[in-house]
Structures are given as structure tokens and as C-alpha cells.
PDB file of N, CA and C in Angstrom:
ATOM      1  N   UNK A   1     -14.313 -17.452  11.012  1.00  0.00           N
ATOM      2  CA  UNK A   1     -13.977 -17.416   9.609  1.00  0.00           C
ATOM      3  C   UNK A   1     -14.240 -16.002   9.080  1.00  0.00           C
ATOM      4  N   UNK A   2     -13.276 -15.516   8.427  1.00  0.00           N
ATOM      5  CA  UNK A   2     -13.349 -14.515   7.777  1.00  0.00           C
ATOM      6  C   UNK A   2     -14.105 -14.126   6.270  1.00  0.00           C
ATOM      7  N   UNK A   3     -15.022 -12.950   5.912  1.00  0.00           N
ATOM      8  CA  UNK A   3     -16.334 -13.517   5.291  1.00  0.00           C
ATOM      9  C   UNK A   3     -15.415 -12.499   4.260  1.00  0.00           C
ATOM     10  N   UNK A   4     -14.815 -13.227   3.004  1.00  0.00           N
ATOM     11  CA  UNK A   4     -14.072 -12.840   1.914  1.00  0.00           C
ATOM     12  C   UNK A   4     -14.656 -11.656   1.493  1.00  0.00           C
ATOM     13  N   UNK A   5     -15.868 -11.552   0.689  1.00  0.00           N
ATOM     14  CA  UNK A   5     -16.608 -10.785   0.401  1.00  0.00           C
ATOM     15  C   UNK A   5     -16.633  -9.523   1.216  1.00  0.00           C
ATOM     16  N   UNK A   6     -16.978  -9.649   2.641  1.00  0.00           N
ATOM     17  CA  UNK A   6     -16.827  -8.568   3.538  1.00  0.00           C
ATOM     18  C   UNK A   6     -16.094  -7.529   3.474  1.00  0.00           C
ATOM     19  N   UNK A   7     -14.650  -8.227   3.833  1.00  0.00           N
ATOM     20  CA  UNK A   7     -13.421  -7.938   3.497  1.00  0.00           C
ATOM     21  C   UNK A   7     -12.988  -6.876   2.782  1.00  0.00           C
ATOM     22  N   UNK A   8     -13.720  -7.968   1.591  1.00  0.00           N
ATOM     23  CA  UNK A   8     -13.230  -6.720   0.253  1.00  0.00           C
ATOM     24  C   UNK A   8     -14.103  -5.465  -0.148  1.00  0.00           C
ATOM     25  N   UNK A   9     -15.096  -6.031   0.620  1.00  0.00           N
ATOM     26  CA  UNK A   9     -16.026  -4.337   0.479  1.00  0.00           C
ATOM     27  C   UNK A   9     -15.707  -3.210   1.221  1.00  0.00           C
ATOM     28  N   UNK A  10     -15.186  -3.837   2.431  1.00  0.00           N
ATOM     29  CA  UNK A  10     -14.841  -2.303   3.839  1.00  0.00           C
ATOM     30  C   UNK A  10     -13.575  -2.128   3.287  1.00  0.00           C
ATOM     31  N   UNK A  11     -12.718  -2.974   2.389  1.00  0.00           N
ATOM     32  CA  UNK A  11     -11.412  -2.397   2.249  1.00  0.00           C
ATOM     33  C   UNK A  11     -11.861  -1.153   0.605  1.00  0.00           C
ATOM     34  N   UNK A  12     -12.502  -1.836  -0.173  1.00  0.00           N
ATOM     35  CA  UNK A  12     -12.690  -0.736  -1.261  1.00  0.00           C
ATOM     36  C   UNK A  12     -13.620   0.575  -1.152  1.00  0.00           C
ATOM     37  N   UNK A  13     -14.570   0.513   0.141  1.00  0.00           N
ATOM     38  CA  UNK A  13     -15.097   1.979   1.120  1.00  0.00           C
ATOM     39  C   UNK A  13     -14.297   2.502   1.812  1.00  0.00           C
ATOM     40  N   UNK A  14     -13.303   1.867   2.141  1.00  0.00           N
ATOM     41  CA  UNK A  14     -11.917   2.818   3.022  1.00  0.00           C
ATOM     42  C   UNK A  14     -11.302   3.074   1.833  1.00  0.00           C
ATOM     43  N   UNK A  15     -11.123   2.543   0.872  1.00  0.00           N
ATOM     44  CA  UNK A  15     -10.292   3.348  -0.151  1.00  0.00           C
ATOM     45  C   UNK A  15     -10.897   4.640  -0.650  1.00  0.00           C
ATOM     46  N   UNK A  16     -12.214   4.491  -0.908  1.00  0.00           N
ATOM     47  CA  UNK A  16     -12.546   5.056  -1.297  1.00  0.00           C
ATOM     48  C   UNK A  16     -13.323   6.745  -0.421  1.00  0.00           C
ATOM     49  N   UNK A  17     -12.817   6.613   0.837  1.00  0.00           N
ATOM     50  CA  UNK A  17     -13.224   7.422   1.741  1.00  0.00           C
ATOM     51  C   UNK A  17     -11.826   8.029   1.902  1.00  0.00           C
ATOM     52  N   UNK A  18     -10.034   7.361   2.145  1.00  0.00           N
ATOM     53  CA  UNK A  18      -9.721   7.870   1.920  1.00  0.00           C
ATOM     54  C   UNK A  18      -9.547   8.968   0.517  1.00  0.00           C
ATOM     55  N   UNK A  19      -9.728   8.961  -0.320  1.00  0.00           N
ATOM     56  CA  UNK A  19      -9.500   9.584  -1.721  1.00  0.00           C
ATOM     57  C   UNK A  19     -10.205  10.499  -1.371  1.00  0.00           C
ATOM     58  N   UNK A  20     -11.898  10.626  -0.781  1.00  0.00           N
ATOM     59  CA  UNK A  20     -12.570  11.652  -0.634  1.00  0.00           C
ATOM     60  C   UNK A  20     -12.220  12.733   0.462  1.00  0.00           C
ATOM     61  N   UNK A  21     -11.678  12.029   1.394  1.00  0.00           N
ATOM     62  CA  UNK A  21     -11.707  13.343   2.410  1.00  0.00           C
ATOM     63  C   UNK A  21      -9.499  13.282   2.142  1.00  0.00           C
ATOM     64  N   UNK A  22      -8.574  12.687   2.374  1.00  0.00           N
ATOM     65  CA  UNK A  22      -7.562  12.792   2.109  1.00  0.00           C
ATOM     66  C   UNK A  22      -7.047  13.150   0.814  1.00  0.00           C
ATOM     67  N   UNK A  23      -7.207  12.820  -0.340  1.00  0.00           N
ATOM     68  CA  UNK A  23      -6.915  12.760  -1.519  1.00  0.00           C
ATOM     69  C   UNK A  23      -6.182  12.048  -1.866  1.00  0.00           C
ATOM     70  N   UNK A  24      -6.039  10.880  -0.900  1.00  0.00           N
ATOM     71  CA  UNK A  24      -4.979   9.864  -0.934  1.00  0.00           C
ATOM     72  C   UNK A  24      -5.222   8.857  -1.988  1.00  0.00           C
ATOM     73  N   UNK A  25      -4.429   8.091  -3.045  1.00  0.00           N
ATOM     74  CA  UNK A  25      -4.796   7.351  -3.772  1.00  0.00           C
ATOM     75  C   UNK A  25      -4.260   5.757  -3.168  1.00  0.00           C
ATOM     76  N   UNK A  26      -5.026   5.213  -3.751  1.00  0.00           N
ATOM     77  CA  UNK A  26      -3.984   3.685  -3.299  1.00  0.00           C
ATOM     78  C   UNK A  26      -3.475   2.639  -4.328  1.00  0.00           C
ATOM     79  N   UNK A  27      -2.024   2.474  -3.998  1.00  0.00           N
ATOM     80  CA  UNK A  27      -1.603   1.985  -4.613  1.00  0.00           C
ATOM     81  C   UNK A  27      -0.533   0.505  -4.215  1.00  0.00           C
ATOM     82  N   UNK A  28       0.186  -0.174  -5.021  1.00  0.00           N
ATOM     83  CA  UNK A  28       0.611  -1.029  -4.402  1.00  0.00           C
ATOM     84  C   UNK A  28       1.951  -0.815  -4.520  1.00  0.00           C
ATOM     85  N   UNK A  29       2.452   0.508  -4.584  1.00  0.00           N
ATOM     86  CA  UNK A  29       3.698   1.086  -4.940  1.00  0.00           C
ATOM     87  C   UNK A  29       4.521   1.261  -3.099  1.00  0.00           C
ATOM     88  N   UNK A  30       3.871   1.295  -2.485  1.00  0.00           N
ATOM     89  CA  UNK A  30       4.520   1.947  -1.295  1.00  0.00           C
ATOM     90  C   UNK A  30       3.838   0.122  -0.420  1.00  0.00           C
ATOM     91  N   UNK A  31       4.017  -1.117  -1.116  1.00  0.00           N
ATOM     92  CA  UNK A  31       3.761  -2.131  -0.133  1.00  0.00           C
ATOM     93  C   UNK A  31       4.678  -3.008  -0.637  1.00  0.00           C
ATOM     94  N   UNK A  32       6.288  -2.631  -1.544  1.00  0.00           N
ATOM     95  CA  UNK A  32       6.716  -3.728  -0.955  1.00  0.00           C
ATOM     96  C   UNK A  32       8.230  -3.373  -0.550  1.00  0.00           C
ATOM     97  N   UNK A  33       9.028  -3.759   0.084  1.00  0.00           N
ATOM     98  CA  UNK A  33      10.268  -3.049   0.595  1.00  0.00           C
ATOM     99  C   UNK A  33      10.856  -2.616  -0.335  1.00  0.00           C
ATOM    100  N   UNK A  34      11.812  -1.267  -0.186  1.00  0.00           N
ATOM    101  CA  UNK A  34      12.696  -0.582  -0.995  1.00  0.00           C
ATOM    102  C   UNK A  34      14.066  -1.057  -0.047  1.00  0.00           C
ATOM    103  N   UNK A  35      15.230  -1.135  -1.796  1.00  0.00           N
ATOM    104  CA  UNK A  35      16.327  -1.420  -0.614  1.00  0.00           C
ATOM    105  C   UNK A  35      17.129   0.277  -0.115  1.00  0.00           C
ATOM    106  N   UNK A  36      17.559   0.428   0.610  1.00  0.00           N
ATOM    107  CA  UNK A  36      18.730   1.306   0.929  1.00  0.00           C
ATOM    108  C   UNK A  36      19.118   1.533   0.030  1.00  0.00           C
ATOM    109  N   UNK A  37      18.763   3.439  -0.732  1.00  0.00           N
ATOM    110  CA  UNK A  37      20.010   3.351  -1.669  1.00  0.00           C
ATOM    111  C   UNK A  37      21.986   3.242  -1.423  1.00  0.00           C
ATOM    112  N   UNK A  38      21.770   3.508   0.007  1.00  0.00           N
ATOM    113  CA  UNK A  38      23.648   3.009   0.577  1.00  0.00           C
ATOM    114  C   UNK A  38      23.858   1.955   0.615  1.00  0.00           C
ATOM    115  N   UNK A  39      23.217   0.997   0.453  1.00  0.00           N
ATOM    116  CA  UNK A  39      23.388  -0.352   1.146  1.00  0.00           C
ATOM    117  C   UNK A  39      23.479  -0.863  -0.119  1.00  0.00           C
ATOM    118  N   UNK A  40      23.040  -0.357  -1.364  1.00  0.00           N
ATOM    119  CA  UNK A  40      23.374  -0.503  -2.902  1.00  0.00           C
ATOM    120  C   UNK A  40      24.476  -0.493  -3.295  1.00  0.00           C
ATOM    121  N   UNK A  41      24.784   0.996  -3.124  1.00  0.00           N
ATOM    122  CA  UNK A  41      26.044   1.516  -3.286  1.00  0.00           C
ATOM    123  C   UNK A  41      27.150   0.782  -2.848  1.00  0.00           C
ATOM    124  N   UNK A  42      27.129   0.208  -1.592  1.00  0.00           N
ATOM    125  CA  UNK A  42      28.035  -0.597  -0.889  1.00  0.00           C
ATOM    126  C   UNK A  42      28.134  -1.668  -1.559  1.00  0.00           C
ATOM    127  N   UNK A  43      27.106  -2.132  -1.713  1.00  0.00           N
ATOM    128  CA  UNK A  43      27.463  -3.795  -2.280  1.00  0.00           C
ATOM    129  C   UNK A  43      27.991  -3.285  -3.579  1.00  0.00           C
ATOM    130  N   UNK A  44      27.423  -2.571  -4.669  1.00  0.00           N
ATOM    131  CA  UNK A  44      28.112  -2.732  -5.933  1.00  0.00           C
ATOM    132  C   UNK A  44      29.744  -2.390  -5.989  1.00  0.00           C
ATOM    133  N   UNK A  45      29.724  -2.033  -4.547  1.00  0.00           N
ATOM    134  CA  UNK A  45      31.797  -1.733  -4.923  1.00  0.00           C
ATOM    135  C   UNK A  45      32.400  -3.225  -5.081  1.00  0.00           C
TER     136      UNK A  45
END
């Protein structure tokens, strides 16, 4: 069993380790699919 609490602590110390040494921020912008902007284009003809 996975210990919820755990979880969410090593994931908000990796966030927060990336930011310090990467400068990486995190966000939920780059987690959910983008479509093709061609595959847009195509369908709207």
C-alpha cells in the first residue's frame, strides 16, 4: 500500500529541489495533451 502522505511529501521536495538547483517551476500546463496545430487546421476545412 502506498502511504498517501509519503507521496505527497517526496513529490513537493522534488518540486521544490527542482526550482532550486533547475529553476524549473511546476506546473500542470505541460500534463495534458496538446492537439496538432495541422491536424486542426485539417479538420476545420
Amino acid at each position: 500500500m502506498i502511504d498517501v502522505f509519503g507521496v505527497t511529501w517526496s513529490y513537493a521536495a522534488m518540486s521544490v529541489n527542482l526550482r532550486k538547483t533547475a529553476g524549473m517551476g511546476v506546473t500542470r500546463r505541460g500534463w495534458y495533451a496538446q492537439p496538432d496545430p495541422e491536424l486542426i487546421q485539417l479538420l476545420a476545412r
